[in-house]
C-alpha atoms as a PDB file:
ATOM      1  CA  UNK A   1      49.120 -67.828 -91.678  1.00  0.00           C
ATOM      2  CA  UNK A   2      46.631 -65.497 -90.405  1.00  0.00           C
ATOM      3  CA  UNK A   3      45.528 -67.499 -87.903  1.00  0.00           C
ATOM      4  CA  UNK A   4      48.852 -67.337 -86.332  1.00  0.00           C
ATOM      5  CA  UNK A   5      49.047 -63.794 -86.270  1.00  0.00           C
ATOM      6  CA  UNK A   6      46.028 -63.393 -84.660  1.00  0.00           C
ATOM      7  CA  UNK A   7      46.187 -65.689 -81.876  1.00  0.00           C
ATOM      8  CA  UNK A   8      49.728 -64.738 -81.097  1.00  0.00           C
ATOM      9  CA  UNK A   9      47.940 -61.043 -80.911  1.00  0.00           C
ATOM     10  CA  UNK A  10      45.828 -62.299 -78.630  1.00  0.00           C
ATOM     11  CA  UNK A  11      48.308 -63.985 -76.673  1.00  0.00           C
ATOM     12  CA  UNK A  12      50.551 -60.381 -76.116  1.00  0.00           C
ATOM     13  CA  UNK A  13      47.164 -59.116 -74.983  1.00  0.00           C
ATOM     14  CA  UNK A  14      46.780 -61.329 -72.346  1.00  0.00           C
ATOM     15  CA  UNK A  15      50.183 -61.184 -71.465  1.00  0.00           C
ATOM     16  CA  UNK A  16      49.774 -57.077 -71.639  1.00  0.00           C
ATOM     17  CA  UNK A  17      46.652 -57.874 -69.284  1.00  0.00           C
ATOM     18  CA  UNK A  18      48.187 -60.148 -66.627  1.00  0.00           C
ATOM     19  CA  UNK A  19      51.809 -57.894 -66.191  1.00  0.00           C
ATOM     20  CA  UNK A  20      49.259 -54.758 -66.106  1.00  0.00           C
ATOM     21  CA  UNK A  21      47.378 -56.370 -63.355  1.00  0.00           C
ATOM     22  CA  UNK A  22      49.713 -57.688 -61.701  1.00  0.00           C
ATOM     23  CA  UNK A  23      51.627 -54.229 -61.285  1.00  0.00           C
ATOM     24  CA  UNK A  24      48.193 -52.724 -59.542  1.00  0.00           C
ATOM     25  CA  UNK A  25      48.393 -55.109 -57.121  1.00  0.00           C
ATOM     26  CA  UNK A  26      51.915 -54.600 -56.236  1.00  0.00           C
ATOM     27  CA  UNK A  27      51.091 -51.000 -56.308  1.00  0.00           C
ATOM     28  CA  UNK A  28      48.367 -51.310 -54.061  1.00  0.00           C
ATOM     29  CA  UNK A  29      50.267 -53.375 -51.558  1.00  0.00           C
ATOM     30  CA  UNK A  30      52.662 -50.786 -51.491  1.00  0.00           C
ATOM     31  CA  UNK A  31      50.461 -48.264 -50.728  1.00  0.00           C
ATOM     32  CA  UNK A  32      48.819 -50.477 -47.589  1.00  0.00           C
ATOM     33  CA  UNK A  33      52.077 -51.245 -46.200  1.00  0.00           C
ATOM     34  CA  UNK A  34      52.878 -47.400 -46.231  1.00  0.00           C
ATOM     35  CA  UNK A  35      49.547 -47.059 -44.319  1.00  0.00           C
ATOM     36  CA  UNK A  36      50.148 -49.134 -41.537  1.00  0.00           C
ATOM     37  CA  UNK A  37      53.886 -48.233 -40.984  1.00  0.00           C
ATOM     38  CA  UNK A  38      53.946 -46.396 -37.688  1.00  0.00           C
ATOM     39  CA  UNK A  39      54.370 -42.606 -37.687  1.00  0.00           C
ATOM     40  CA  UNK A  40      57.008 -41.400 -35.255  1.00  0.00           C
ATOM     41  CA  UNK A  41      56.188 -39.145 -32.196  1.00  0.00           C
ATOM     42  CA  UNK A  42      57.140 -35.670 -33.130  1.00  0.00           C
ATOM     43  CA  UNK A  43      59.848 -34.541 -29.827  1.00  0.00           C
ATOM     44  CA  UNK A  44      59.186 -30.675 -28.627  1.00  0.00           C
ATOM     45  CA  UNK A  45      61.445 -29.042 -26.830  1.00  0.00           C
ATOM     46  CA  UNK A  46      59.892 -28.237 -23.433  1.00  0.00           C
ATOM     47  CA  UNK A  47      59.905 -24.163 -22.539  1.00  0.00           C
ATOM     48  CA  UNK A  48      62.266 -23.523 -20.057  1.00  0.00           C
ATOM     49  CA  UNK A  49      60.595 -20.770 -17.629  1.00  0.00           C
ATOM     50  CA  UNK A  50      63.309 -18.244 -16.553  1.00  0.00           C
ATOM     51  CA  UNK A  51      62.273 -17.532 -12.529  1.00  0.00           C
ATOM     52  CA  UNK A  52      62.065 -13.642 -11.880  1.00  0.00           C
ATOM     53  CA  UNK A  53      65.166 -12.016 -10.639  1.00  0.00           C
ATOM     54  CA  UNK A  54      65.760 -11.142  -7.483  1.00  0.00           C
ATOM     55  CA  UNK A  55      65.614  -7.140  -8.088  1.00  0.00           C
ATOM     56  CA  UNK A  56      61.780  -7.204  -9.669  1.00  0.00           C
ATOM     57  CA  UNK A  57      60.478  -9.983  -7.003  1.00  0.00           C
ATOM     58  CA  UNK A  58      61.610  -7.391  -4.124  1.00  0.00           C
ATOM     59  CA  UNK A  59      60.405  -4.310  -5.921  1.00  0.00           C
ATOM     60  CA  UNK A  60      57.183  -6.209  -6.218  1.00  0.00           C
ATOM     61  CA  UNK A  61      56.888  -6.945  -2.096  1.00  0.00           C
ATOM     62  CA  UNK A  62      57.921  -3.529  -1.087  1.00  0.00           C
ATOM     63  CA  UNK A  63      54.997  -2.369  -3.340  1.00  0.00           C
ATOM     64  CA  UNK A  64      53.074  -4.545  -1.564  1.00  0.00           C
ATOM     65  CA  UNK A  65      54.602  -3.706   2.067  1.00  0.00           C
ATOM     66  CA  UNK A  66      54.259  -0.045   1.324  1.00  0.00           C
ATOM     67  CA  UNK A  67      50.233  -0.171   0.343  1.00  0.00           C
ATOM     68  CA  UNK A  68      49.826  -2.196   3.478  1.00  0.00           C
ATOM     69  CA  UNK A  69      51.605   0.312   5.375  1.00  0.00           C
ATOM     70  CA  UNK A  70      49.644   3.403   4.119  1.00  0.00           C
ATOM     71  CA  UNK A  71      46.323   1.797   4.709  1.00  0.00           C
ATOM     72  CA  UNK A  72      47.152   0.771   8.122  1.00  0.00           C
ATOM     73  CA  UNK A  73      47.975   4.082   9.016  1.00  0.00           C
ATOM     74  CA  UNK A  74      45.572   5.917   7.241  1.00  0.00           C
ATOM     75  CA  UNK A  75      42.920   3.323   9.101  1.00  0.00           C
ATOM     76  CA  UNK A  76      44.476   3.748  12.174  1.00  0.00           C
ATOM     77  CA  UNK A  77      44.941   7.674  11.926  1.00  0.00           C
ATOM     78  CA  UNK A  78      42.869   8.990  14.931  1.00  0.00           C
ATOM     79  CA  UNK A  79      41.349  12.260  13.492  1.00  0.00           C
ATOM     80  CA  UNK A  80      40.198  10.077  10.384  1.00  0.00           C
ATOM     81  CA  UNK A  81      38.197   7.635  12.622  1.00  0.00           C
ATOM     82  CA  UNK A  82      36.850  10.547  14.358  1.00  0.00           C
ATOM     83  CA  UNK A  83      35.256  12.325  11.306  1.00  0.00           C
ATOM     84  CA  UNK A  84      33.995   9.001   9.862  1.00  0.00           C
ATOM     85  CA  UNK A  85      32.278   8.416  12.989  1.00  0.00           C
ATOM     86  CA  UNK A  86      31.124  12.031  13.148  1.00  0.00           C
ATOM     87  CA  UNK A  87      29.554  11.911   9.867  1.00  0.00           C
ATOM     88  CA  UNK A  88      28.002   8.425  10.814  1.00  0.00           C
ATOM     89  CA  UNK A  89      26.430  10.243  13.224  1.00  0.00           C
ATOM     90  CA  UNK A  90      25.529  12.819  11.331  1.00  0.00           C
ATOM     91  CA  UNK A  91      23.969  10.875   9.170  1.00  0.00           C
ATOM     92  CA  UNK A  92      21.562   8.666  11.602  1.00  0.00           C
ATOM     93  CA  UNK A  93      20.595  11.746  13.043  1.00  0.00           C
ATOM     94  CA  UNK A  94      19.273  13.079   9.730  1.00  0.00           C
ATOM     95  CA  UNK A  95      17.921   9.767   9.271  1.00  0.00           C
ATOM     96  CA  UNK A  96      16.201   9.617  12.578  1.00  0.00           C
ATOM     97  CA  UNK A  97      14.797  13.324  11.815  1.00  0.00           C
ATOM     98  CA  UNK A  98      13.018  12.099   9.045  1.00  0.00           C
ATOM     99  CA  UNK A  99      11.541   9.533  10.478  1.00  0.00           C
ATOM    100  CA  UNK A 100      10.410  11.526  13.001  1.00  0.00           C
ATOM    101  CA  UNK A 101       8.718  13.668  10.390  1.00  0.00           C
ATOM    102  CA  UNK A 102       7.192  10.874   8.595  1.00  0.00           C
ATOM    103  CA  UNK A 103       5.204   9.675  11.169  1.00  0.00           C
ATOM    104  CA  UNK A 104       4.018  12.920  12.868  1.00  0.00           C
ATOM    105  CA  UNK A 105       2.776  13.413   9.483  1.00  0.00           C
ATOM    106  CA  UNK A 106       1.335   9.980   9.272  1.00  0.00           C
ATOM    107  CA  UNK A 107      -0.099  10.502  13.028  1.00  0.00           C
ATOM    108  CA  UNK A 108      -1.601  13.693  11.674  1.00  0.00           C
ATOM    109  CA  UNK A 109      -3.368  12.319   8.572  1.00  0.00           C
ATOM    110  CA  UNK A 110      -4.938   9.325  10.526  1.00  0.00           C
ATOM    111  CA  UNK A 111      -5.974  12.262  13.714  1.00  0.00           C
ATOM    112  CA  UNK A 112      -7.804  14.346  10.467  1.00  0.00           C
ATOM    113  CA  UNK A 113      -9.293  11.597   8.614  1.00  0.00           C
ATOM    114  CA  UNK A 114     -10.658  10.227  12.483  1.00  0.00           C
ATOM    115  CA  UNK A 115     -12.374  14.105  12.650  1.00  0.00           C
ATOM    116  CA  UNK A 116     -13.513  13.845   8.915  1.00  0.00           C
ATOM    117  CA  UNK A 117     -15.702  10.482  10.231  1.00  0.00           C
ATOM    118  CA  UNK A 118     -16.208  12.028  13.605  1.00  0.00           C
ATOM    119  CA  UNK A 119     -18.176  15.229  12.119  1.00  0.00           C
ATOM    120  CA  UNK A 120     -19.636  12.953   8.974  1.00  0.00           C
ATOM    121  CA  UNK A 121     -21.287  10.467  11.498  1.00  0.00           C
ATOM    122  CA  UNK A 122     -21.951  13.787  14.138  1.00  0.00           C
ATOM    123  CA  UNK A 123     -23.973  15.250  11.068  1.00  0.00           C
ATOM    124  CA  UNK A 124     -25.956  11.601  10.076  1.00  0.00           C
ATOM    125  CA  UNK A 125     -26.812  11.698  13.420  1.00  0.00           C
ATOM    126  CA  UNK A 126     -28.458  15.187  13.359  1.00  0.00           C
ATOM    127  CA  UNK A 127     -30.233  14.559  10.183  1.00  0.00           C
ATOM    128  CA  UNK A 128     -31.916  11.431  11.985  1.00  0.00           C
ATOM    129  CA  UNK A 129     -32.766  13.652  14.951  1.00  0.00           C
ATOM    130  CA  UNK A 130     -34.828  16.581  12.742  1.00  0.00           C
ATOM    131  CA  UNK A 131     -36.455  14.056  10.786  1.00  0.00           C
ATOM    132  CA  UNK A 132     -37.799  11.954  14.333  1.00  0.00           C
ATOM    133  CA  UNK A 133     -38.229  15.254  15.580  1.00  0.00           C
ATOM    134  CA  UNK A 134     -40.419  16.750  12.212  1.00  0.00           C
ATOM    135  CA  UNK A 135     -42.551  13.327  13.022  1.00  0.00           C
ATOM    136  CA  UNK A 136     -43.286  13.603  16.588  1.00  0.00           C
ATOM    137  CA  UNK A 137     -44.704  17.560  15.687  1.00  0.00           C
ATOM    138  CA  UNK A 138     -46.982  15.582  13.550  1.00  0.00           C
ATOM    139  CA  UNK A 139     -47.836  12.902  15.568  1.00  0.00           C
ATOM    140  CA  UNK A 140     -48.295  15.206  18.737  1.00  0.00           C
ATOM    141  CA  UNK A 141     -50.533  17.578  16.390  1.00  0.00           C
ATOM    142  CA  UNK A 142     -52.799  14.188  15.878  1.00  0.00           C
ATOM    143  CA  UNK A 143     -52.827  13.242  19.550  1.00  0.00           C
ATOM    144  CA  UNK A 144     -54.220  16.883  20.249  1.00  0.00           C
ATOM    145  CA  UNK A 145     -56.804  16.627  17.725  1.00  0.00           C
ATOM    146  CA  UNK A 146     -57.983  13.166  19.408  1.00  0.00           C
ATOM    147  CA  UNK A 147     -57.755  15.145  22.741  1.00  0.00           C
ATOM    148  CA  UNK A 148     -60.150  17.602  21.646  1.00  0.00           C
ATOM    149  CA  UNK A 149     -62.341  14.733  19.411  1.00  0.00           C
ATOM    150  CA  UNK A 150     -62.636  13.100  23.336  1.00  0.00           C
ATOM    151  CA  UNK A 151     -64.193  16.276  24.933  1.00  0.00           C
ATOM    152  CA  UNK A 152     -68.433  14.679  25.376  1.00  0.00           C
ATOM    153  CA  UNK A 153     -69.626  18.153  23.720  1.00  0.00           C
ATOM    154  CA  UNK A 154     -67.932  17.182  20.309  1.00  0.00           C
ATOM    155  CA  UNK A 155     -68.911  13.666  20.613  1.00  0.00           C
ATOM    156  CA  UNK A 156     -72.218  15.038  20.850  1.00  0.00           C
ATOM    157  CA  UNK A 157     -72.186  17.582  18.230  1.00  0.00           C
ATOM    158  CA  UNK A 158     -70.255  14.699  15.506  1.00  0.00           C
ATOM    159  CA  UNK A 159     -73.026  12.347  16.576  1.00  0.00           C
ATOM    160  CA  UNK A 160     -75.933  14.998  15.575  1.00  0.00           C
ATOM    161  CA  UNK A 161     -74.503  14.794  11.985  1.00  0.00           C
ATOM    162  CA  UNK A 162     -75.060  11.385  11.815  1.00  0.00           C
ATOM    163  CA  UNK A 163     -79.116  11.621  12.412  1.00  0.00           C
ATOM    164  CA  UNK A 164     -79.264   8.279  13.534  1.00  0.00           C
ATOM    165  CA  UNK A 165     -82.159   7.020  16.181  1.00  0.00           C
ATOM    166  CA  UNK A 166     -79.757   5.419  18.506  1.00  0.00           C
ATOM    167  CA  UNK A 167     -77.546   8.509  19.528  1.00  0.00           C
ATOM    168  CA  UNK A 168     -76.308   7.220  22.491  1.00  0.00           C
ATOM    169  CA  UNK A 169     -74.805   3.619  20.547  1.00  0.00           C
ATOM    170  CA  UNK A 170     -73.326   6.228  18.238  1.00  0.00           C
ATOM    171  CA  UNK A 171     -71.548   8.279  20.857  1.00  0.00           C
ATOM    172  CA  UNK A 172     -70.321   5.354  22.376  1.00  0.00           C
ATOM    173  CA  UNK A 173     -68.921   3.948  18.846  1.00  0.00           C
ATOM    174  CA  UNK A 174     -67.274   7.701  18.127  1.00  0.00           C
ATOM    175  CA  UNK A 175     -66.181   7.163  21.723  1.00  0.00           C
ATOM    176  CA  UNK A 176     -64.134   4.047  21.401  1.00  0.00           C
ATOM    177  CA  UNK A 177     -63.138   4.635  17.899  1.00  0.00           C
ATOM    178  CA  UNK A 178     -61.481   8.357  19.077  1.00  0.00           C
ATOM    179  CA  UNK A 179     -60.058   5.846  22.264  1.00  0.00           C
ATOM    180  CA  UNK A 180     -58.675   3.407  19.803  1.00  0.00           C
ATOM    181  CA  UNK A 181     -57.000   6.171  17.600  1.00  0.00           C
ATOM    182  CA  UNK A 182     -55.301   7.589  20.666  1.00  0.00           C
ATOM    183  CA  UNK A 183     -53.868   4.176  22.080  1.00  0.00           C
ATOM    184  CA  UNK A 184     -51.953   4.076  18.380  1.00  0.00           C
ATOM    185  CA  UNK A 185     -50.835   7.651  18.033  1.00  0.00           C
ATOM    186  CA  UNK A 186     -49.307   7.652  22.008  1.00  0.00           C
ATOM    187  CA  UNK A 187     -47.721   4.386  20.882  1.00  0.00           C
ATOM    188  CA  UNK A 188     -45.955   6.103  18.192  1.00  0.00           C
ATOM    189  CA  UNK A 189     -45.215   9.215  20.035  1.00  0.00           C
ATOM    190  CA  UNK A 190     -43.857   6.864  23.353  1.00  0.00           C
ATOM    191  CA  UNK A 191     -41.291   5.313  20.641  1.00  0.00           C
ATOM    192  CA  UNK A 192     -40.312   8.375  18.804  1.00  0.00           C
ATOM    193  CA  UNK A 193     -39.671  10.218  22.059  1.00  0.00           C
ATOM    194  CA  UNK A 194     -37.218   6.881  22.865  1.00  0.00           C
ATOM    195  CA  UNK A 195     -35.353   7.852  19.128  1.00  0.00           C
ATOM    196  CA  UNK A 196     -35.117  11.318  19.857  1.00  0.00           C
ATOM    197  CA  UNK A 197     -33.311  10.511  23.519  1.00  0.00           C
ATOM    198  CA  UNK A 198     -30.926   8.194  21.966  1.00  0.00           C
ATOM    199  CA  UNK A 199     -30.487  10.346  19.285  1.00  0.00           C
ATOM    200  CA  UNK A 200     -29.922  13.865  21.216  1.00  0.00           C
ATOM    201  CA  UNK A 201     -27.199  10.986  23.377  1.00  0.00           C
ATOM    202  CA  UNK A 202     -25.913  10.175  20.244  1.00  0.00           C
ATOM    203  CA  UNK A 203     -25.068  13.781  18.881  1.00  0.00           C
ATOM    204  CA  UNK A 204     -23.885  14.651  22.556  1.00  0.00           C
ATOM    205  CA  UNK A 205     -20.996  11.939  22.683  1.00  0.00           C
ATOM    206  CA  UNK A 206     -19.836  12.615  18.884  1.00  0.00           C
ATOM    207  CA  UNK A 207     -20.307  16.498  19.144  1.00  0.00           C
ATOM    208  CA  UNK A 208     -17.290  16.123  21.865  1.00  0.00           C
ATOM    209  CA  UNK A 209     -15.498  13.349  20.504  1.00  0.00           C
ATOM    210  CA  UNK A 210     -15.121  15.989  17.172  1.00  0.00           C
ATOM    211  CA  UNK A 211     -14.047  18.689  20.148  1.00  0.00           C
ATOM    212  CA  UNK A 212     -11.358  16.679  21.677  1.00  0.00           C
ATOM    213  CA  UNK A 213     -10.163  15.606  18.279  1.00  0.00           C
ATOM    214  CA  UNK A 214     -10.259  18.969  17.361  1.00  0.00           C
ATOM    215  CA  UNK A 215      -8.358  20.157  20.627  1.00  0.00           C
ATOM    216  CA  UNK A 216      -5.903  17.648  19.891  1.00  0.00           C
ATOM    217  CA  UNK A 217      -5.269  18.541  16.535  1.00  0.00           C
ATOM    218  CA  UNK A 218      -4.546  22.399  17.220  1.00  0.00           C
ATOM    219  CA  UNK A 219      -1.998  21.428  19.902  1.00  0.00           C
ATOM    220  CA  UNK A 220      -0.334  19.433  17.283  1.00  0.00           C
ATOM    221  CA  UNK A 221      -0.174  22.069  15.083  1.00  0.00           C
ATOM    222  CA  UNK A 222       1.346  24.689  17.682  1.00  0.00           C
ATOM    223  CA  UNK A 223       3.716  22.267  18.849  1.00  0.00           C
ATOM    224  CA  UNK A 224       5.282  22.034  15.266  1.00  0.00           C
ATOM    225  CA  UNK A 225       5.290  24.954  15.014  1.00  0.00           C
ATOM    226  CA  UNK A 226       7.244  25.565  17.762  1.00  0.00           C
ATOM    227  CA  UNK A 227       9.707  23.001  16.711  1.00  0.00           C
ATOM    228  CA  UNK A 228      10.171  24.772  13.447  1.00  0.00           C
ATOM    229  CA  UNK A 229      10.723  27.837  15.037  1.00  0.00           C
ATOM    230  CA  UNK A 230      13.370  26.729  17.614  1.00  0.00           C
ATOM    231  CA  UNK A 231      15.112  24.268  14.825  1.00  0.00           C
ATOM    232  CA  UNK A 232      15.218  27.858  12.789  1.00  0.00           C
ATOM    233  CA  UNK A 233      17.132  29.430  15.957  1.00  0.00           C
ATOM    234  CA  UNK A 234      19.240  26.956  16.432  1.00  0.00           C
ATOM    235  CA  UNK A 235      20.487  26.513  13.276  1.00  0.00           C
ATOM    236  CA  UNK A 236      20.912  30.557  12.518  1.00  0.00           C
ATOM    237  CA  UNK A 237      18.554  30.824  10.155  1.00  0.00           C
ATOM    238  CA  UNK A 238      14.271  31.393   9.750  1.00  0.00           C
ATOM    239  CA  UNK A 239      12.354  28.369   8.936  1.00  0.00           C
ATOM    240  CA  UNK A 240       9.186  29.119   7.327  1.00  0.00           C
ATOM    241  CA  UNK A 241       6.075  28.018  10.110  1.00  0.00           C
ATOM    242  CA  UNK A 242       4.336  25.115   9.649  1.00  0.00           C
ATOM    243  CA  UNK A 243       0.709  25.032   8.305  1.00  0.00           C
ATOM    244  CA  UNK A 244      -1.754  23.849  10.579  1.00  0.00           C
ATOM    245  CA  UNK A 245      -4.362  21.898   9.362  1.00  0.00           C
ATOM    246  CA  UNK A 246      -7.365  23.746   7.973  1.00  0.00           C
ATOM    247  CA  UNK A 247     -10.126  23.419  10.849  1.00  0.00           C
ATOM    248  CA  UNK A 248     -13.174  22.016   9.356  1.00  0.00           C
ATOM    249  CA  UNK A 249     -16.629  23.370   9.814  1.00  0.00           C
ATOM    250  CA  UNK A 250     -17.801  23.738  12.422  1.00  0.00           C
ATOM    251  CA  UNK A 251     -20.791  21.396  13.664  1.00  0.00           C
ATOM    252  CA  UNK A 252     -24.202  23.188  14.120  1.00  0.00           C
ATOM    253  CA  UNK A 253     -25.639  23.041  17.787  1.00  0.00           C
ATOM    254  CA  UNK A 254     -26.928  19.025  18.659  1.00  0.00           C
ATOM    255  CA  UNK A 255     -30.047  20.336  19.066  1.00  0.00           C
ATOM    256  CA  UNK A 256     -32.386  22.611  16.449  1.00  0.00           C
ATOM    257  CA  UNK A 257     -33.653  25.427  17.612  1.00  0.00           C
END
C-alpha cells in the first residue's frame, strides 16, 4: 500500500515536471516569434512650408533697392570724392614729409659719425708724427755727436787715453768705428725722415677731409634751419629752430710747433 502511494507521488511529479517544462518552451517561443515580427514604419507628416507673402517679399527688395540707391549716390556724390581724395593727399604728403625727415636725419648721423672717424684717424696720425719726430731729435743729436767724434783733433785726443804704442792703428780703429756708427745712425735718420713725409701727407689729406666734412655739415644745419623757419611762415605759426650739430673739437695744427 505504501508503495503505491509513493510511486504514484512520483508519477504527479513528473507529470508536474514535464507540463512545467513544456509551458517554458511555449513561452519562450512566444517571446522569439514576437522578436522577429516586423515593426511598422512610423508615417510623419511632412511640414508644409508656407512661401512669404507678397507684401513682406517686396518690403524686403525695396530695402534692398533703397540701400543700393543711397550708396550709389553717396559714392557717386562729387564733393564726397573730392574730400576723400583731398585727404588722400593730405595724407601722402604727411607721409612723404616724414620720410623726408627720416633720412636727412639718417644722412646726418652717417655725415657725423664719418667726422667722428675723420678727426679720430686725423689725431692717430699726429700722435705717430710727434713720436717719429721725438726720435729723429734723438737720432740727429747722435749723428752730431759722431760729427764732432770724426773731427782728427778728437781722434787724437780719445786715442791719447788709450796709451797704447801703436797710436796711429788706434786712430785708424776709432776712425772706422766712429765711420761705422755714422753709416747706421744716417740709415735711421734717412728712414725716419721718409715716416715723417708720409706722415705730415697723411695729416694734410685728413686735416681737410675733417674741413670739408665739417663745411658740409654746417650747411646742413643752416639749410634746416631755414626750412623750419619758412615751414613756420607758411603755416602761421613759429617753429622752434633746429639744433645744429655740436661742432667737435677742433684739430690741433698738422704740424707741432
Amino acid at each position: 500500500m505504501g508503495i503505491k502511494i509513493t510511486r504514484q507521488m512520483v508519477i504527479g511529479l513528473v507529470a508536474i515536471v514535464l507540463i512545467a517544462g513544456c509551458l517554458i518552451e511555449a513561452g519562450a517561443q512566444r517571446r522569439r516569434h514576437r522578436r522577429r515580427r516586423p515593426s511598422t514604419p512610423r508615417i510623419t507628416n511632412p511640414a508644409i512650408i508656407t512661401p512669404p507673402s507678397d507684401s513682406s517679399s517686396s518690403g524686403a527688395d525695396s530695402t534692398t533697392t533703397d540701400n543700393q540707391t543711397g550708396a550709389q549716390q553717396k559714392t557717386d556724390d562729387p564733393d564726397e570724392v573730392k574730400r576723400n581724395i583731398r585727404s588722400l593727399s593730405t595724407q601722402v604728403d604727411k607721409l612723404n614729409e616724414r620720410l623726408s625727415q627720416m633720412q636727412e636725419s639718417q644722412k646726418s648721423l652717417v655725415d657725423l659719425e664719418r667726422l667722428t672717424r675723420a678727426e679720430q684717424r686725423s689725431e692717430s696720425l699726429r700722435a705717430q708724427l710727434r713720436d717719429v719726430q721725438e726720435k729723429e731729435t734723438q737720432i740727429q743729436g747722435r749723428a752730431d755727436e759722431l760729427e764732432y767724434a770724426l773731427q782728427p783733433e778728437n781722434i787724437e785726443r780719445a786715442v791719447a787715453m788709450y796709451g797704447t804704442t801703436h797710436p796711429e792703428v788706434a786712430r785708424e780703429q776709432r776712425r772706422r768705428q766712429l765711420e761705422g756708427e755714422k753709416v747706421k745712425v744716417r740709415a735711421q735718420l734717412d728712414t725716419l725722415e721718409q715716416s715723417r713725409t708720409r706722415l705730415e701727407t697723411a695729416v694734410a689729406a685728413a686735416d681737410v677731409e675733417v674741413d670739408r666734412l665739417r663745411q658740409k655739415m654746417d650747411a646742413a644745419d643752416a639749410a634746416a634751419i631755414q626750412n623750419a623757419q619758412t615751414n613756420g611762415q607758411s603755416t602761421g605759426t613759429t617753429s622752434p629752430a633746429a639744433q645744429p650739430y655740436p661742432s667737435p673739437t677742433p684739430s690741433p695744427s698738422p704740424f707741432p710747433q
